[in-house]
N, C-alpha and C. Protein backbone atom coordinates (compact mmCIF):
# COMPACT_ATOMS: atom_id res chain seq x y z
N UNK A 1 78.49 64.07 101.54
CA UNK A 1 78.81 65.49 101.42
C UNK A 1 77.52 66.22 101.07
N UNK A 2 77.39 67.21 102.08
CA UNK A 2 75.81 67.73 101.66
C UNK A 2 76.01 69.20 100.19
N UNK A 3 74.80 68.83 100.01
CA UNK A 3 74.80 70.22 98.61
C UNK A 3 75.74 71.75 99.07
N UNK A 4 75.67 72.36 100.01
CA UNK A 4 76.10 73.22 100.46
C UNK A 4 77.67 72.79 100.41
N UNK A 5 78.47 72.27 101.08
CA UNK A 5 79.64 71.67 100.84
C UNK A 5 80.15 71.61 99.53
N UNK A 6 79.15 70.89 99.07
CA UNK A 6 80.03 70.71 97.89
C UNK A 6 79.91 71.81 96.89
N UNK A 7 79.03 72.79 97.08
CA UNK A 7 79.02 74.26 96.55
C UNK A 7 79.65 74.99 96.81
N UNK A 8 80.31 75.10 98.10
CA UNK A 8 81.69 75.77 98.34
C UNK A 8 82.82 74.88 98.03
N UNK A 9 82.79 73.36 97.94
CA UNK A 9 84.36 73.44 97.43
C UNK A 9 84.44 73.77 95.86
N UNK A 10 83.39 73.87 95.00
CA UNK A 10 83.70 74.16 93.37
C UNK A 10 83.77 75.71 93.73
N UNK A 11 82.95 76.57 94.40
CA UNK A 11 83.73 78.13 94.44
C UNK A 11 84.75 78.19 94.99
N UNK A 12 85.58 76.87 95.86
CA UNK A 12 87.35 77.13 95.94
C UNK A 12 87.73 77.12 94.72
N UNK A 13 87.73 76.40 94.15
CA UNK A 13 88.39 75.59 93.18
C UNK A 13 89.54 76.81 92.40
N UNK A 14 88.80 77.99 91.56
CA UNK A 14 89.72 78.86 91.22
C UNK A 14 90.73 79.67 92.44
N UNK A 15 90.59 79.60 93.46
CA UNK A 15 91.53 80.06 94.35
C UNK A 15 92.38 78.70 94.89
N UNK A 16 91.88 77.87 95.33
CA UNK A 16 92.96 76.36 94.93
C UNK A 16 93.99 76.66 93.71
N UNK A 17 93.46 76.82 93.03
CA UNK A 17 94.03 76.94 91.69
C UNK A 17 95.17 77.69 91.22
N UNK A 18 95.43 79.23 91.95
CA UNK A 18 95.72 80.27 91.77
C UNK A 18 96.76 79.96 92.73
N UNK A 19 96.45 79.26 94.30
CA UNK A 19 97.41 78.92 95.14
C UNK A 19 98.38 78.34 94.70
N UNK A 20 97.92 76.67 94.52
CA UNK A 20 98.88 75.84 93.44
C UNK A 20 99.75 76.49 92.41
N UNK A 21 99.31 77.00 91.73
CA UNK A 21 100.34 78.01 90.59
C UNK A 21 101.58 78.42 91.03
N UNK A 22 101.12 79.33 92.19
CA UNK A 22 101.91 80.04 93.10
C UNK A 22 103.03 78.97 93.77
N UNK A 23 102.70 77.49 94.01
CA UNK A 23 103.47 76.94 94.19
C UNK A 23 104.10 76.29 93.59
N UNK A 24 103.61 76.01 92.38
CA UNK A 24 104.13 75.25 91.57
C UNK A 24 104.59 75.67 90.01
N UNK A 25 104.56 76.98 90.02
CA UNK A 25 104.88 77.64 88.67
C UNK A 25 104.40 77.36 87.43
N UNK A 26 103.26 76.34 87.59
CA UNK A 26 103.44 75.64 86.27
C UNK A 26 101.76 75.40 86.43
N UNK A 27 101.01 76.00 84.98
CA UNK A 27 99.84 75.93 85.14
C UNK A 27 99.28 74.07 85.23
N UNK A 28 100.02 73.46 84.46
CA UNK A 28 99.43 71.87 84.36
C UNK A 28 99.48 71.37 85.61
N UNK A 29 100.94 71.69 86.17
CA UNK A 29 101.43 70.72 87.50
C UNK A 29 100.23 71.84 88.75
N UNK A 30 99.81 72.76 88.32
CA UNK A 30 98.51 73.66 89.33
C UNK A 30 97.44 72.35 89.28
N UNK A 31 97.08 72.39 88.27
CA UNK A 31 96.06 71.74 87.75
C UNK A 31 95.72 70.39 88.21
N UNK A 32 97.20 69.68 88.11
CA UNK A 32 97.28 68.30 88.60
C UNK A 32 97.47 68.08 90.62
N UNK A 33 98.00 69.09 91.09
CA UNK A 33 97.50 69.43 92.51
C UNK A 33 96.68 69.65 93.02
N UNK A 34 95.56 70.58 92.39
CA UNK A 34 94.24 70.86 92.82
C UNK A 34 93.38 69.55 92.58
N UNK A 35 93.50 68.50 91.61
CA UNK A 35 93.66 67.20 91.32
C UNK A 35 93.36 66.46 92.64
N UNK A 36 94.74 66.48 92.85
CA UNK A 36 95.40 65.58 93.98
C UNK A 36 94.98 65.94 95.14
N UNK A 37 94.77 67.49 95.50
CA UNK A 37 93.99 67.59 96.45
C UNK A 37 92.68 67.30 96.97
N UNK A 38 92.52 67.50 95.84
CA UNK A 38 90.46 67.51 96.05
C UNK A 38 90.13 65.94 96.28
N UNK A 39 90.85 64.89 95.58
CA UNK A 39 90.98 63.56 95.80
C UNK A 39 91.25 63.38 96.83
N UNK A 40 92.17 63.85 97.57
CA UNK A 40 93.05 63.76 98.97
C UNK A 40 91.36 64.22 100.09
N UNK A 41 90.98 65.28 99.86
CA UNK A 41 90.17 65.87 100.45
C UNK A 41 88.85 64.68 100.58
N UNK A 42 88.03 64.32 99.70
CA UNK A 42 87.29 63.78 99.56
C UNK A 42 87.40 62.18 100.10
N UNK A 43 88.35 61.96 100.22
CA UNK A 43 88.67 60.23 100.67
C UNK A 43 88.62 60.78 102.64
N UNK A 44 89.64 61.81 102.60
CA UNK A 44 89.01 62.32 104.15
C UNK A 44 88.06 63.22 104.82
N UNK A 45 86.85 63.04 104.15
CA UNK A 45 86.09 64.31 104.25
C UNK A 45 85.69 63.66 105.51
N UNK A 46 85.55 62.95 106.24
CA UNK A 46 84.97 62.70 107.81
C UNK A 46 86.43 63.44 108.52
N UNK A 47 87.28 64.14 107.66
CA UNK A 47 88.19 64.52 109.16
C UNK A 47 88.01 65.90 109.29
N UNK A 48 87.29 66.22 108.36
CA UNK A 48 86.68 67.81 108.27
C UNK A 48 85.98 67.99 109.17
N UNK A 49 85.33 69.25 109.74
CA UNK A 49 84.35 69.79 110.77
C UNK A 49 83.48 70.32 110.31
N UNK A 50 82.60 70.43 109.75
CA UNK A 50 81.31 70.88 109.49
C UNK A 50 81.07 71.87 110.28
N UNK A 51 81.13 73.42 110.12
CA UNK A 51 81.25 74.42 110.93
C UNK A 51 82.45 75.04 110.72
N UNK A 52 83.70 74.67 110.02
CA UNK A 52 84.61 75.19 110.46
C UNK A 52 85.02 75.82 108.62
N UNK A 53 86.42 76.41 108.80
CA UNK A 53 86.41 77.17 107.57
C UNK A 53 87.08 76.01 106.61
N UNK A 54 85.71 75.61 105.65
CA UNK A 54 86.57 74.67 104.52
C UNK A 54 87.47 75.28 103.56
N UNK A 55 87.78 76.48 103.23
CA UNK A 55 88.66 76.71 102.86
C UNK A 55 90.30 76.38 103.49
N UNK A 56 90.29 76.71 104.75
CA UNK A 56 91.56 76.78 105.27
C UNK A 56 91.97 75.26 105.13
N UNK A 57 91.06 74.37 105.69
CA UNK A 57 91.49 73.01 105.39
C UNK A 57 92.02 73.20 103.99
N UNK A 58 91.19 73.12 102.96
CA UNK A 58 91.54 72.71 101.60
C UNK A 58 92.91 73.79 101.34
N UNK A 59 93.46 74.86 101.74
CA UNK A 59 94.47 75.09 101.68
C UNK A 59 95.82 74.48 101.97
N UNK A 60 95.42 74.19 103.52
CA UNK A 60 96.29 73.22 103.81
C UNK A 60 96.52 72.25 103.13
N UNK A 61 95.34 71.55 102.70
CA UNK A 61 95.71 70.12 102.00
C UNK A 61 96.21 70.25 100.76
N UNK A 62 96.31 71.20 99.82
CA UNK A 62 96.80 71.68 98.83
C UNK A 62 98.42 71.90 99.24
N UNK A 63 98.82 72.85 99.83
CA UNK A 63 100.10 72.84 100.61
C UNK A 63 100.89 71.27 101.15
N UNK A 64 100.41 70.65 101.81
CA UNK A 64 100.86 69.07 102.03
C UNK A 64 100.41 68.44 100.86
N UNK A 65 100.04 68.69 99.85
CA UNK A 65 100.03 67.26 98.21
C UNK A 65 101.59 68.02 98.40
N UNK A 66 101.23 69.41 97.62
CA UNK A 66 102.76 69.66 97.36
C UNK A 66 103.97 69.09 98.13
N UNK A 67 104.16 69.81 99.70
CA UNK A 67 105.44 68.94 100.15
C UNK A 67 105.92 67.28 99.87
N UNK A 68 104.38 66.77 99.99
CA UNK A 68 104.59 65.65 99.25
C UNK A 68 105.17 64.92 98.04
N UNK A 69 104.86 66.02 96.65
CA UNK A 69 105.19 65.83 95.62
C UNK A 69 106.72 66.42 95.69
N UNK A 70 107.05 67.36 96.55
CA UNK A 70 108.14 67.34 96.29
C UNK A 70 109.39 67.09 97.09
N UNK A 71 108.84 66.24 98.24
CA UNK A 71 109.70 64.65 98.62
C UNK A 71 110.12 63.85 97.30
N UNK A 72 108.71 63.63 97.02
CA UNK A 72 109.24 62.36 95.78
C UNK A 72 108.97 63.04 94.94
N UNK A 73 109.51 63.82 94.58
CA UNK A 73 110.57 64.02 93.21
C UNK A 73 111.88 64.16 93.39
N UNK A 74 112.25 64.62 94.88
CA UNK A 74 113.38 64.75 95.26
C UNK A 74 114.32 63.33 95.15
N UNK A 75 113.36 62.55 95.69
CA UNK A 75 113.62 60.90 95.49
C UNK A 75 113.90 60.23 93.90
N UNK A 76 113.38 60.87 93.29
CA UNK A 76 113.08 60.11 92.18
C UNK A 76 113.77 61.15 91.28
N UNK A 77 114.27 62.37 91.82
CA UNK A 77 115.04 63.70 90.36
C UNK A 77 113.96 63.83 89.73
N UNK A 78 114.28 65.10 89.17
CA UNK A 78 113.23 65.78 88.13
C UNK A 78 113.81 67.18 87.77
N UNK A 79 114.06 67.27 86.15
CA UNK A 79 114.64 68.40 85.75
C UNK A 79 113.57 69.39 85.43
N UNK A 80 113.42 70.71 85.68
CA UNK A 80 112.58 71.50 85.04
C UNK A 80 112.63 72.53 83.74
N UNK A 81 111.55 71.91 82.99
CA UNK A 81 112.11 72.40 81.87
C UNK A 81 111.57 73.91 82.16
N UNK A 82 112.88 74.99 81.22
CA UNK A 82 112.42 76.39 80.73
C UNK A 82 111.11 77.18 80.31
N UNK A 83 110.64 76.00 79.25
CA UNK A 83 109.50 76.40 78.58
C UNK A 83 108.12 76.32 79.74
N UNK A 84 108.30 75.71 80.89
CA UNK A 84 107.29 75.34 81.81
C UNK A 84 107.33 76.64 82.53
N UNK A 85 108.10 77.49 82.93
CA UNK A 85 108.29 78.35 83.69
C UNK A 85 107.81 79.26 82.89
N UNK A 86 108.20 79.77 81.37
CA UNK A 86 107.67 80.98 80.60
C UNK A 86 105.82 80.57 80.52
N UNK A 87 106.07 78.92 80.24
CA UNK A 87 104.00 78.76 80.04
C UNK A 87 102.90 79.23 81.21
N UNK A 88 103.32 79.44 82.78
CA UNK A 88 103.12 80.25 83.61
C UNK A 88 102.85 81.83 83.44
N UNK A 89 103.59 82.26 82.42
CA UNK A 89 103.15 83.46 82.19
C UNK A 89 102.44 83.92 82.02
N UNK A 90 101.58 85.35 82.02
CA UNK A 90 100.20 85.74 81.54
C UNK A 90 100.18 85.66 80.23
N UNK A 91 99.35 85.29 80.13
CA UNK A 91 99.29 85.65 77.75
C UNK A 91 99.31 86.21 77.47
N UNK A 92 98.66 87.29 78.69
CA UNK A 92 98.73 88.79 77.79
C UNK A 92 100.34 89.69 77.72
N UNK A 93 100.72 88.92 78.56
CA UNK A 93 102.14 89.76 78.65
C UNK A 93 103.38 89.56 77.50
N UNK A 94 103.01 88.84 76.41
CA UNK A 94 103.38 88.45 75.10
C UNK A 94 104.06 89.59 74.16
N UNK A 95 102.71 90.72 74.85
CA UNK A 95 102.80 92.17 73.99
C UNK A 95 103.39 93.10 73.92
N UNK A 96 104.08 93.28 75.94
CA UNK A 96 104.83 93.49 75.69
C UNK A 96 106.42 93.30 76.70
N UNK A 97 106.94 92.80 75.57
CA UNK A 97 108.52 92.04 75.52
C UNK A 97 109.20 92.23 77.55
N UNK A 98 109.05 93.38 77.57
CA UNK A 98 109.64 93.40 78.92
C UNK A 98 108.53 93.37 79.77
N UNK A 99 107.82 93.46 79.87
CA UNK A 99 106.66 92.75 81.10
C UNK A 99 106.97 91.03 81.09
N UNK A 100 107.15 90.57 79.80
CA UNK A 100 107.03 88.94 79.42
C UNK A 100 108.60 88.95 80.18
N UNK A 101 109.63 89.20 79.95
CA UNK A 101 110.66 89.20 80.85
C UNK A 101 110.77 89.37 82.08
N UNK A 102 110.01 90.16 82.70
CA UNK A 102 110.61 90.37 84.22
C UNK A 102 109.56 89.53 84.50
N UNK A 103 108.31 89.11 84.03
CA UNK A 103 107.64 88.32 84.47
C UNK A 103 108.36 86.53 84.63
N UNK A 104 109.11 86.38 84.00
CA UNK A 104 109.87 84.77 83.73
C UNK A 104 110.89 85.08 84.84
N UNK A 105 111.49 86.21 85.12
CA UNK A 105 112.46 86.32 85.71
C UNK A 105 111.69 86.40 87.31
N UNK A 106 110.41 86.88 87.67
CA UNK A 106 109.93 86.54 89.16
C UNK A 106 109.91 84.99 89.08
N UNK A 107 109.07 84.29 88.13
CA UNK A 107 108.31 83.08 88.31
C UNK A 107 109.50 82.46 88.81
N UNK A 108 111.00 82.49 88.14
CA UNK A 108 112.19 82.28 88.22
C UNK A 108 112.21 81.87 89.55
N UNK A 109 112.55 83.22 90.37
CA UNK A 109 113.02 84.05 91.72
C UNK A 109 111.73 82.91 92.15
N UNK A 110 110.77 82.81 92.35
CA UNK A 110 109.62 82.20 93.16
C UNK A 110 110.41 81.12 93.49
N UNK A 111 110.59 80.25 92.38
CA UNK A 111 111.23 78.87 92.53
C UNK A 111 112.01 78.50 92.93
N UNK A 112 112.98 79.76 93.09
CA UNK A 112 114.09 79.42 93.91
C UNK A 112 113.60 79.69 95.70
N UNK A 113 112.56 79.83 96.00
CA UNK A 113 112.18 80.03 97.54
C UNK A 113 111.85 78.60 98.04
N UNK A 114 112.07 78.55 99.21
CA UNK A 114 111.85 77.59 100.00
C UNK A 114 110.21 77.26 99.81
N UNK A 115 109.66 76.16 99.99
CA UNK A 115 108.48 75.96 99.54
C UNK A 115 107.74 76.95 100.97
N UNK A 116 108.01 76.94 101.97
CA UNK A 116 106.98 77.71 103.22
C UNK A 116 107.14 79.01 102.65
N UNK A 117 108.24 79.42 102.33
CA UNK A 117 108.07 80.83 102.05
C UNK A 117 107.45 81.55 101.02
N UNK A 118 107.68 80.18 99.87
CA UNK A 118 106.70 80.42 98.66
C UNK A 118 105.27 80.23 99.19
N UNK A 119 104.66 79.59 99.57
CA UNK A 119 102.86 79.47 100.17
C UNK A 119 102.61 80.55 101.11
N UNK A 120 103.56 81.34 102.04
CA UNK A 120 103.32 82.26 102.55
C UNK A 120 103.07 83.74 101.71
N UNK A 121 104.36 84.04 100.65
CA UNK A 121 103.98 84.67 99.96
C UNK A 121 102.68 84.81 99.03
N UNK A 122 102.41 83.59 98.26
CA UNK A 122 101.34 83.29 97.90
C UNK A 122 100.01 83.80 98.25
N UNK A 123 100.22 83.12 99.51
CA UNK A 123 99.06 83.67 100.27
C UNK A 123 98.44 85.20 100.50
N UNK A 124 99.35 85.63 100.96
CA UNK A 124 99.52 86.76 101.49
C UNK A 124 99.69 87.63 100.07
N UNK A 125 100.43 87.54 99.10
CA UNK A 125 100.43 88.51 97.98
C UNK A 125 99.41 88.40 97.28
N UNK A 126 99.56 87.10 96.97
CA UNK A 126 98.74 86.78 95.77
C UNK A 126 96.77 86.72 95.84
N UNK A 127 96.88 86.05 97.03
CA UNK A 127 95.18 85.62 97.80
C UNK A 127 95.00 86.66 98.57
N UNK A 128 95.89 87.24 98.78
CA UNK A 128 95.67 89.16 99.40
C UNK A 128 94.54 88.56 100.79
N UNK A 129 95.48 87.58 101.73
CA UNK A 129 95.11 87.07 103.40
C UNK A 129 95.97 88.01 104.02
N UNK A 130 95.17 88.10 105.15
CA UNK A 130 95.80 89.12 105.75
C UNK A 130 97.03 88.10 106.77
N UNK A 131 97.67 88.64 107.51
CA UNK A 131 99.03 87.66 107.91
C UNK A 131 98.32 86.68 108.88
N UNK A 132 97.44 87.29 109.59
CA UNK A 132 96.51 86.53 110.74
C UNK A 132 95.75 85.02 110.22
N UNK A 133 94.97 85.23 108.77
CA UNK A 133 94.29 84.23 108.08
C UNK A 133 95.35 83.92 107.54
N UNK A 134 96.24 83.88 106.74
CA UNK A 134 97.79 83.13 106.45
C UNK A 134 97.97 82.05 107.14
N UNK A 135 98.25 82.56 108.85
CA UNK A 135 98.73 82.10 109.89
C UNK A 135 97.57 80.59 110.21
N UNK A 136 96.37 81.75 110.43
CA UNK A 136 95.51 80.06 110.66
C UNK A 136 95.64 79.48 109.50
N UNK A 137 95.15 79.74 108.42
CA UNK A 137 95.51 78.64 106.75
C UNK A 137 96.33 77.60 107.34
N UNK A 138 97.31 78.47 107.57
CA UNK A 138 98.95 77.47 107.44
C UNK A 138 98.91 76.64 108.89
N UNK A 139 98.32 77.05 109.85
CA UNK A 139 98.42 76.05 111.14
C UNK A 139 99.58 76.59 111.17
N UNK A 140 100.46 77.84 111.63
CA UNK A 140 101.55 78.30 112.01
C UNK A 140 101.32 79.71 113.05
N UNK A 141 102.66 80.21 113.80
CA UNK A 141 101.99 81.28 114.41
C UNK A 141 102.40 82.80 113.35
N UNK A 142 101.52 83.45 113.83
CA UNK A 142 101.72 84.48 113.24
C UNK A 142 103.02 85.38 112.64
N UNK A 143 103.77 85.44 113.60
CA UNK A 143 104.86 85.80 113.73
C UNK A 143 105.95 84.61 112.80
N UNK A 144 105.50 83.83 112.31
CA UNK A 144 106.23 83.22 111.62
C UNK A 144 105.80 83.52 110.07
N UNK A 145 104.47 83.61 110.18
CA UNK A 145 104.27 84.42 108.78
C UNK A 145 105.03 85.22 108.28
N UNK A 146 104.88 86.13 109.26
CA UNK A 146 105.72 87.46 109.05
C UNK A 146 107.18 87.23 108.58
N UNK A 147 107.62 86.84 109.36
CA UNK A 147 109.21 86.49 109.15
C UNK A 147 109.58 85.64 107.79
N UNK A 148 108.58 84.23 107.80
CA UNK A 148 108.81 83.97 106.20
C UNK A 148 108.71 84.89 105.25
N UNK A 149 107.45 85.75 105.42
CA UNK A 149 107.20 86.99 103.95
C UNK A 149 108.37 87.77 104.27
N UNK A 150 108.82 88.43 105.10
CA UNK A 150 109.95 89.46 104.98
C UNK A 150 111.24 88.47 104.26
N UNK A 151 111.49 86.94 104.39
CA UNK A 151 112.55 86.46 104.41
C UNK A 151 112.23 86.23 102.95
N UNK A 152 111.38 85.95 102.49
CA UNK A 152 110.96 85.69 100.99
C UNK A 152 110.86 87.15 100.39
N UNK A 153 110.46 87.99 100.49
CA UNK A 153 110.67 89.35 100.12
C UNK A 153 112.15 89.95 99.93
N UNK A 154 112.71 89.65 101.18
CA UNK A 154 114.13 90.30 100.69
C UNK A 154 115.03 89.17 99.93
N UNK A 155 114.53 87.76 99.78
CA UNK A 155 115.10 86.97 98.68
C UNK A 155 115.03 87.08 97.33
N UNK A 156 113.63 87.28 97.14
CA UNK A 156 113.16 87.62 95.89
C UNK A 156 114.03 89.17 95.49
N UNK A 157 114.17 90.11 96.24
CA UNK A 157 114.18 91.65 95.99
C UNK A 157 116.30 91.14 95.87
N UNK A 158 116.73 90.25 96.54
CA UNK A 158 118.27 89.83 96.31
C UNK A 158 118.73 88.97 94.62
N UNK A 159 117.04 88.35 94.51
CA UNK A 159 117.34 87.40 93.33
C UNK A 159 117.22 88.37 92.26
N UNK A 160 116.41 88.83 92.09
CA UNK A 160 115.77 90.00 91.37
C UNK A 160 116.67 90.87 90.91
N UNK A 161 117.27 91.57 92.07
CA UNK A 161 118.60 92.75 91.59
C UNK A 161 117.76 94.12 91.77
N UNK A 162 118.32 95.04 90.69
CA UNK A 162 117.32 96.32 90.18
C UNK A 162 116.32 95.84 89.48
N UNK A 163 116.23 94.86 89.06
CA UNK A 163 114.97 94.87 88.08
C UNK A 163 113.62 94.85 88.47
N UNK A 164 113.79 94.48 90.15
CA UNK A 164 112.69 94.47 90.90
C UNK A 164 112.34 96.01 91.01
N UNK A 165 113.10 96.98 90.86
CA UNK A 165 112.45 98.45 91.15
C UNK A 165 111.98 99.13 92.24
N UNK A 166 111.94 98.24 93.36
CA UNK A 166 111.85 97.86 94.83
C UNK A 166 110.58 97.81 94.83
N UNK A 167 109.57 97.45 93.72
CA UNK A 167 108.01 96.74 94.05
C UNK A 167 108.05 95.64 94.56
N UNK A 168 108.93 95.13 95.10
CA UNK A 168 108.75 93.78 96.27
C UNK A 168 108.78 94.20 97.47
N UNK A 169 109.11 95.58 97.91
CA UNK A 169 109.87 96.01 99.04
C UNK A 169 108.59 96.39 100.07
N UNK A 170 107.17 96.24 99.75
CA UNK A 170 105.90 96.71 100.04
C UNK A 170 105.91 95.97 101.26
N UNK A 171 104.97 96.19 102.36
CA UNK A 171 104.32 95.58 103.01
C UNK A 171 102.50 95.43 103.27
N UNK A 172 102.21 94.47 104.49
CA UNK A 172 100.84 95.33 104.65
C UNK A 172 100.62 95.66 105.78
């Protein structure tokens, strides 16, 4: 792996990071994906292209640990505890009481999305990709972007109720 390489995958690393979250609600189990990825990554770094966008790979491969991990857990059960979902929260939102609420109550709503629709949103909300870079990220077509974020949008804005305020209801 030449110096350059490996200087861009440690400036992924906090957007790896931020992705994972997004999928996984849970700052440790982020932590332990970006983990798993970068391991994953590095055992196949000859399947990479030199030239091409190492980010999108390492997205992807971040996205497949997960489906992975959550095959087998599916296999194996796994309860999630409460307190894992509030530890996701911002710290700062401690201060005040109803930000710290509606905030537990999205992370909530996230979890209940299908995992594509959660990484699409992600993407797209959170990593602020436009639907086009989404689309390549994900190795999907465009138009399926779309349709997951609208389908995850009006899930979230169904799980949600009024409390969403219709700030989910945005597009770009």
């Amino acid at each position: 792996m030449s110096d350059e390489t490996r200087a861009e995958l440690i400036r992924l690393l906090p957007r790896l990071r931020r992705f994972a979250l997004g999928l996984t609600g849970n700052p440790e189990d982020a932590d332990d994906l970006v983990q798993a990825a970068c391991e994953r990554a590095l055992n196949r770094l000859h399947q990479w292209r030199p030239g091409t966008r190492l980010d999108s790979w390492m997205f992807r491969i971040v996205q497949t640990t997960r489906i992975d991990e959550i095959r087998r857990t599916k296999r194996r059960g796994h309860a999630a505890d409460p307190s894992e979902i509030e530890a996701a929260a911002d710290p700062g939102a401690h201060r005040v009481g109803e930000g710290k609420m509606m905030l537990s109550q999205v992370t909530e709503a996230l979890e209940r999305l299908p995992p594509e629709q959660r990484a699409v949103l992600t993407l797209v909300g959170v990593e602020q990709y436009s639907y086009k870079e989404a689309a390549d990220l994900l190795e999907i077509p465009i138009g399926t972007v779309m349709s997951r974020l609208a389908r995850a949008r009006l899930r979230l804005h169904e799980l949600l109720g009024d409390s969403a305020d219709g700030r989910l209801a945005g597009g770009r």
